[in-house]
Protein backbone atom coordinates (compact mmCIF):
# COMPACT_ATOMS: atom_id res chain seq x y z
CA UNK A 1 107.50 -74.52 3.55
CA UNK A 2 105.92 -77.92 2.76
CA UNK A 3 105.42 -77.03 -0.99
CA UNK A 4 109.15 -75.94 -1.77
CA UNK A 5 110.39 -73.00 -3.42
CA UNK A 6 107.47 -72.20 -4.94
CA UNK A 7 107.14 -68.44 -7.39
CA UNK A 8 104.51 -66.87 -9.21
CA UNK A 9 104.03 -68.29 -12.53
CA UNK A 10 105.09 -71.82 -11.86
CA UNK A 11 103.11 -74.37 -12.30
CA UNK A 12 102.41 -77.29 -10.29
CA UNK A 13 100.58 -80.08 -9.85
CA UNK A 14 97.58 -80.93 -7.80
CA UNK A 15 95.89 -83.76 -7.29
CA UNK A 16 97.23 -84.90 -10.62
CA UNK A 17 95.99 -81.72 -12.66
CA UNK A 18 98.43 -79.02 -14.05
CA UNK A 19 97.90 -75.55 -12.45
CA UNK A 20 99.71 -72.23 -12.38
CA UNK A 21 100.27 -70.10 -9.54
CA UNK A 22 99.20 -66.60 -9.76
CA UNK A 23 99.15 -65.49 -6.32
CA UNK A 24 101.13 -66.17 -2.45
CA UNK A 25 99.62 -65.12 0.49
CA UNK A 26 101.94 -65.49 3.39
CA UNK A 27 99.85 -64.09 6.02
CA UNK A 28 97.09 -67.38 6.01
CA UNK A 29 98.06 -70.28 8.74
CA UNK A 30 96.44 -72.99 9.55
CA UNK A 31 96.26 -74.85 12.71
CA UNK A 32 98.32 -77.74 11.27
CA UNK A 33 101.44 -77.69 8.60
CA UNK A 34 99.65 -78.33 5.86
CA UNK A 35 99.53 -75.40 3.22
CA UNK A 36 96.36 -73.87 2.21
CA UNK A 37 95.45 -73.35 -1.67
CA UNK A 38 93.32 -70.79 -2.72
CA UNK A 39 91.43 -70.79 -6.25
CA UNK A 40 88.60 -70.04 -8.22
CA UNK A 41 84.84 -71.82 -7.28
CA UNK A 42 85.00 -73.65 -10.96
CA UNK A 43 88.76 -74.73 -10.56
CA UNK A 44 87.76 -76.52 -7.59
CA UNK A 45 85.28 -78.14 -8.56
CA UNK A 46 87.32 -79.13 -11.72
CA UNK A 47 90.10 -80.32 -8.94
CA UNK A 48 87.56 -82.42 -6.95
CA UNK A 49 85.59 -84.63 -8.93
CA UNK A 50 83.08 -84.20 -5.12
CA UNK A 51 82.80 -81.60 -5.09
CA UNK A 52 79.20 -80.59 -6.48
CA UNK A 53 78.23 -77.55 -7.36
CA UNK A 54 75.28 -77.07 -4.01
CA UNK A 55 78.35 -78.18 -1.50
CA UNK A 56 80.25 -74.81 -1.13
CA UNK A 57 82.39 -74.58 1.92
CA UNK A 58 84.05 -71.04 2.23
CA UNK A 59 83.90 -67.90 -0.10
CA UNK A 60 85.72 -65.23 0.77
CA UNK A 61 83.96 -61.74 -0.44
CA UNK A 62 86.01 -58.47 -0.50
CA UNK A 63 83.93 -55.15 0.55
CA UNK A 64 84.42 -51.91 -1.86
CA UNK A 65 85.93 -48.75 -0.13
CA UNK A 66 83.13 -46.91 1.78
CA UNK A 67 80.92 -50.02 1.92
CA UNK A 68 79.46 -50.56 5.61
CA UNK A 69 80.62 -54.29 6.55
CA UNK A 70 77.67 -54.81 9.04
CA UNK A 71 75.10 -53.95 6.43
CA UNK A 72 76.99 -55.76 3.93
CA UNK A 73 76.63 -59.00 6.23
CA UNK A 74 73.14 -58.88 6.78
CA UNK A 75 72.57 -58.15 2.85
CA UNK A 76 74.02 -61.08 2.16
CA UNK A 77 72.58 -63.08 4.87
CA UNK A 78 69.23 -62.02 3.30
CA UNK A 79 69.95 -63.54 0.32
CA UNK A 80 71.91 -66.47 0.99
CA UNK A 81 69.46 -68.27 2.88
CA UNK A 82 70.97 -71.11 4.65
CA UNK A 83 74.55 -69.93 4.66
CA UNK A 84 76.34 -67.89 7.41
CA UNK A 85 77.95 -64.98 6.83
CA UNK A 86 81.20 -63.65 8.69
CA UNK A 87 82.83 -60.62 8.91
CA UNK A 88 86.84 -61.36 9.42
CA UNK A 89 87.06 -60.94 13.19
CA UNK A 90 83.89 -63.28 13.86
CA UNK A 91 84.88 -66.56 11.04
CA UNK A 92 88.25 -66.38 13.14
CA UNK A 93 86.41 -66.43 16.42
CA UNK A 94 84.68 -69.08 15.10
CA UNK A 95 87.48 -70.41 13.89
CA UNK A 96 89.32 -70.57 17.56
CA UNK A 97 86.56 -71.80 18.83
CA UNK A 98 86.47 -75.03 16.75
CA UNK A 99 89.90 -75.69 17.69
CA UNK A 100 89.57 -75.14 21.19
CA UNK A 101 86.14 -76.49 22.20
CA UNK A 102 84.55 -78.51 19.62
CA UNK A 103 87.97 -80.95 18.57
CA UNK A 104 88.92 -81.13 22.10
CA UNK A 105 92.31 -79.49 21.64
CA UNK A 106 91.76 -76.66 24.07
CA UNK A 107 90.48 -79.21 26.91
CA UNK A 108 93.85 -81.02 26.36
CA UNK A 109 96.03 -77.90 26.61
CA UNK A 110 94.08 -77.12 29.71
CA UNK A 111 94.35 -80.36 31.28
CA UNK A 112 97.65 -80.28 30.82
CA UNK A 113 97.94 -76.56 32.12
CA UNK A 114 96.69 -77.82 35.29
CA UNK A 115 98.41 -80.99 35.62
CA UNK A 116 101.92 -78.82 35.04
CA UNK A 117 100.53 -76.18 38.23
CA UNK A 118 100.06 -78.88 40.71
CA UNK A 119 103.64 -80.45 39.13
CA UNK A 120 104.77 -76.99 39.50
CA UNK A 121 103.85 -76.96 42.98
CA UNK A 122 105.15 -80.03 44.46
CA UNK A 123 108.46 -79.42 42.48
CA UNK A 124 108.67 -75.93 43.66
CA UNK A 125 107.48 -76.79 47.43
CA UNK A 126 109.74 -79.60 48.32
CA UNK A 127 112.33 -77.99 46.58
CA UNK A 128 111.76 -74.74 49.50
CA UNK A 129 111.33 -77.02 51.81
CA UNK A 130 114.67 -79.04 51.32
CA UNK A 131 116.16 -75.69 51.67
CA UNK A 132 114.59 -74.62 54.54
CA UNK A 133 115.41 -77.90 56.67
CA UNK A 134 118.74 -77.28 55.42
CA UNK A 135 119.07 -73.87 57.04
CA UNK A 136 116.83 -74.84 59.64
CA UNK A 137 119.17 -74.37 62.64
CA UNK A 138 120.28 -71.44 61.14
CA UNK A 139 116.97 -70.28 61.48
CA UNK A 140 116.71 -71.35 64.95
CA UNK A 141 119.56 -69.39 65.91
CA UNK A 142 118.27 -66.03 64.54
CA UNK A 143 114.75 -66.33 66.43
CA UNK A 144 117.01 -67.96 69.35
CA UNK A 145 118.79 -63.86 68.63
CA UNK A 146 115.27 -62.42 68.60
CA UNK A 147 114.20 -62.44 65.50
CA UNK A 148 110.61 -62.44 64.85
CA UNK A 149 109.03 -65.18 62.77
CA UNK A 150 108.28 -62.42 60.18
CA UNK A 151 111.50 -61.68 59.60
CA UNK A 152 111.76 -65.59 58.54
CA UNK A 153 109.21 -65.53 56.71
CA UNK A 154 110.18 -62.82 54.68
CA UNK A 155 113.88 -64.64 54.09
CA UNK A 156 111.56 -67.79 52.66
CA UNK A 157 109.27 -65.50 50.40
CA UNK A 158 111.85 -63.77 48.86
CA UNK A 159 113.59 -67.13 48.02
CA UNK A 160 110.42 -68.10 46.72
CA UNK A 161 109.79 -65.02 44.83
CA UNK A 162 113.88 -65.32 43.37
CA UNK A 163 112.81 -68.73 42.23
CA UNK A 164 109.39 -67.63 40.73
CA UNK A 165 111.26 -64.75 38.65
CA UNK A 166 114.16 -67.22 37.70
CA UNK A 167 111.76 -70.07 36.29
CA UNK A 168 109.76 -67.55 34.50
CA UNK A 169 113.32 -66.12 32.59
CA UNK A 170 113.77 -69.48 32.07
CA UNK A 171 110.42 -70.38 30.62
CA UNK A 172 110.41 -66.97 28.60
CA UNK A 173 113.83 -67.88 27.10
CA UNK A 174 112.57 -71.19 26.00
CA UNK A 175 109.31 -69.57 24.40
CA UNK A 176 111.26 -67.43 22.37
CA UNK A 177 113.42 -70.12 20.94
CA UNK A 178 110.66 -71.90 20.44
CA UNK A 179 108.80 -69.44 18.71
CA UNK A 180 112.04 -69.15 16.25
CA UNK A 181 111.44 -72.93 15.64
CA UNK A 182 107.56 -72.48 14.77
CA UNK A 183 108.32 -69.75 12.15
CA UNK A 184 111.23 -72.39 10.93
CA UNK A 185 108.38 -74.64 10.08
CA UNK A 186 106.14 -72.36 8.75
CA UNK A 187 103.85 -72.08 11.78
CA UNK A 188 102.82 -69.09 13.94
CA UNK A 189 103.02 -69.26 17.46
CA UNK A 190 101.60 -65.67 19.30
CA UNK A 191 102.24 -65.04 22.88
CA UNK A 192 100.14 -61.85 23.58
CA UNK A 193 101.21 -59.98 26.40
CA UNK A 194 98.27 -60.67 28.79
CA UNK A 195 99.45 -64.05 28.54
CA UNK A 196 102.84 -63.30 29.89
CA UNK A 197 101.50 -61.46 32.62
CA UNK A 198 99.04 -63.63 33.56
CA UNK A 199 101.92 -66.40 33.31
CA UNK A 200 103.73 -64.53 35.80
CA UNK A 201 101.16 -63.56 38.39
CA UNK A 202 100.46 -67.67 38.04
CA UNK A 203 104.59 -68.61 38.73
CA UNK A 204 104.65 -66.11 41.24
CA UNK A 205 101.48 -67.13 43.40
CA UNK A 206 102.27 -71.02 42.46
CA UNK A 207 106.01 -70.35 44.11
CA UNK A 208 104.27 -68.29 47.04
CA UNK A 209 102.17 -71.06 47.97
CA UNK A 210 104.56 -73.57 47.64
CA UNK A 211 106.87 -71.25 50.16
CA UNK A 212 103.67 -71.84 52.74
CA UNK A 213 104.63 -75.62 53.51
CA UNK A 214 107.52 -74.10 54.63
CA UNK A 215 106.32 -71.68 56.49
CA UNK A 216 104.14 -73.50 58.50
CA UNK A 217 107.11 -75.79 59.61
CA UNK A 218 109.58 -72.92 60.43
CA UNK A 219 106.70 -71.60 62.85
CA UNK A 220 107.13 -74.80 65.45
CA UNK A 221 110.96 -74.39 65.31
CA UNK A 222 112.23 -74.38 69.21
CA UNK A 223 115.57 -72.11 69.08
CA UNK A 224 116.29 -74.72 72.52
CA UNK A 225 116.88 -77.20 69.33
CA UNK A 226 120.42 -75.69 68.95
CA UNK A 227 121.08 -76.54 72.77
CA UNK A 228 120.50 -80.37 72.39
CA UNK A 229 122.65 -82.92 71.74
């Protein structure tokens, strides 16, 4: 990572004083790069000159075996007035929600969520549609043969549906490497499964509707079309 090759019982230096490292936790991310120090209340405040002693950001408190956590939390909500008090699963809530509400981050990703759908879409449409003119006389001919329009439409939603499945390989592929890359630079990047699924129900019904421009043009084709000219 960011701080080297670093081993227990080294010492290094921060922010120009000598300290020795006792501990690595490999589990704690942040949602930058940079590398998060844990240490004692009185070595921090020996580290940061202001840091006073009334300004205390985080302390993390470890329950005994057989403890109850809720009653735990409100114990020590009792008696820390002023201070909130987490359990794991809510300060990383909390945490999320920071990062996606509060800095703005999350309305960016989702702004750009949307902007790549309606991309999606127009990419994905004209790209159908350039096919289907294509073929249109070939289409022609089978309802000129008796085809219903149906059975079109069923030739242009399973093209659409090929493409849908194909993109999302694609983009699953590429989400994998990149994942690879992430733990390269010492970052985590989690892809729960409702996310892929939800991914896919999204390519799928973004390809679907796309095949609907389509559609609607294959259903004013005149079979006499083939006869003209």
């Amino acid at each position: 990572g960011r701080l080297g090759d670093i081993r227990v019982g080294e010492y290094r230096d921060v922010l120009s004083r000598r300290v020795q490292i006792v501990g690595i936790c490999r589990g704690a991310k942040s949602f930058t790069t940079a590398p998060i120090m844990y240490t004692s209340f009185p070595l921090a405040q020996h580290l940061v000159n202001y840091f006073p002693s009334e300004s205390t950001v985080f302390v993390i408190a470890k329950v005994t075996p057989g403890a109850s956590i809720p009653e735990v939390v409100n114990n020590l909500a009792n008696r820390l007035k002023g201070n909130d008090v987490y359990t794991t699963s809510e300060f990383s809530a909390k945490t999320r929600r920071y990062w996606a509400i509060e800095t703005g981050v999350g309305f960016s990703f989702l702004l750009t969520i949307i902007i790549s759908f309606l991309v999606g879409i127009l990419i994905v449409g004209q790209t159908i549609y350039n096919s289907t003119m294509e073929h249109i006389k070939e289409f022609g001919t089978l309802k000129a043969m008796g085809a219903d329009n149906s059975d079109i439409y069923k030739i242009i939603l399973s093209q659409a549906l090929i493409n849908a499945l194909l993109g999302y390989a694609i983009s699953l592929a590429v989400t994998i490497l990149t994942n690879g890359l992430y733990d390269a630079i010492g970052m985590i990047l989690v892809v729960r499964l409702w996310i892929n699924i939800t991914v896919l129900i999204l390519t799928i019904c973004m390809c679907i509707f796309a095949a609907l421009i389509s559609i609607r043009r294959i259903k004013r084709i005149d079979p006499a079309i083939l006869f003209r000219g």
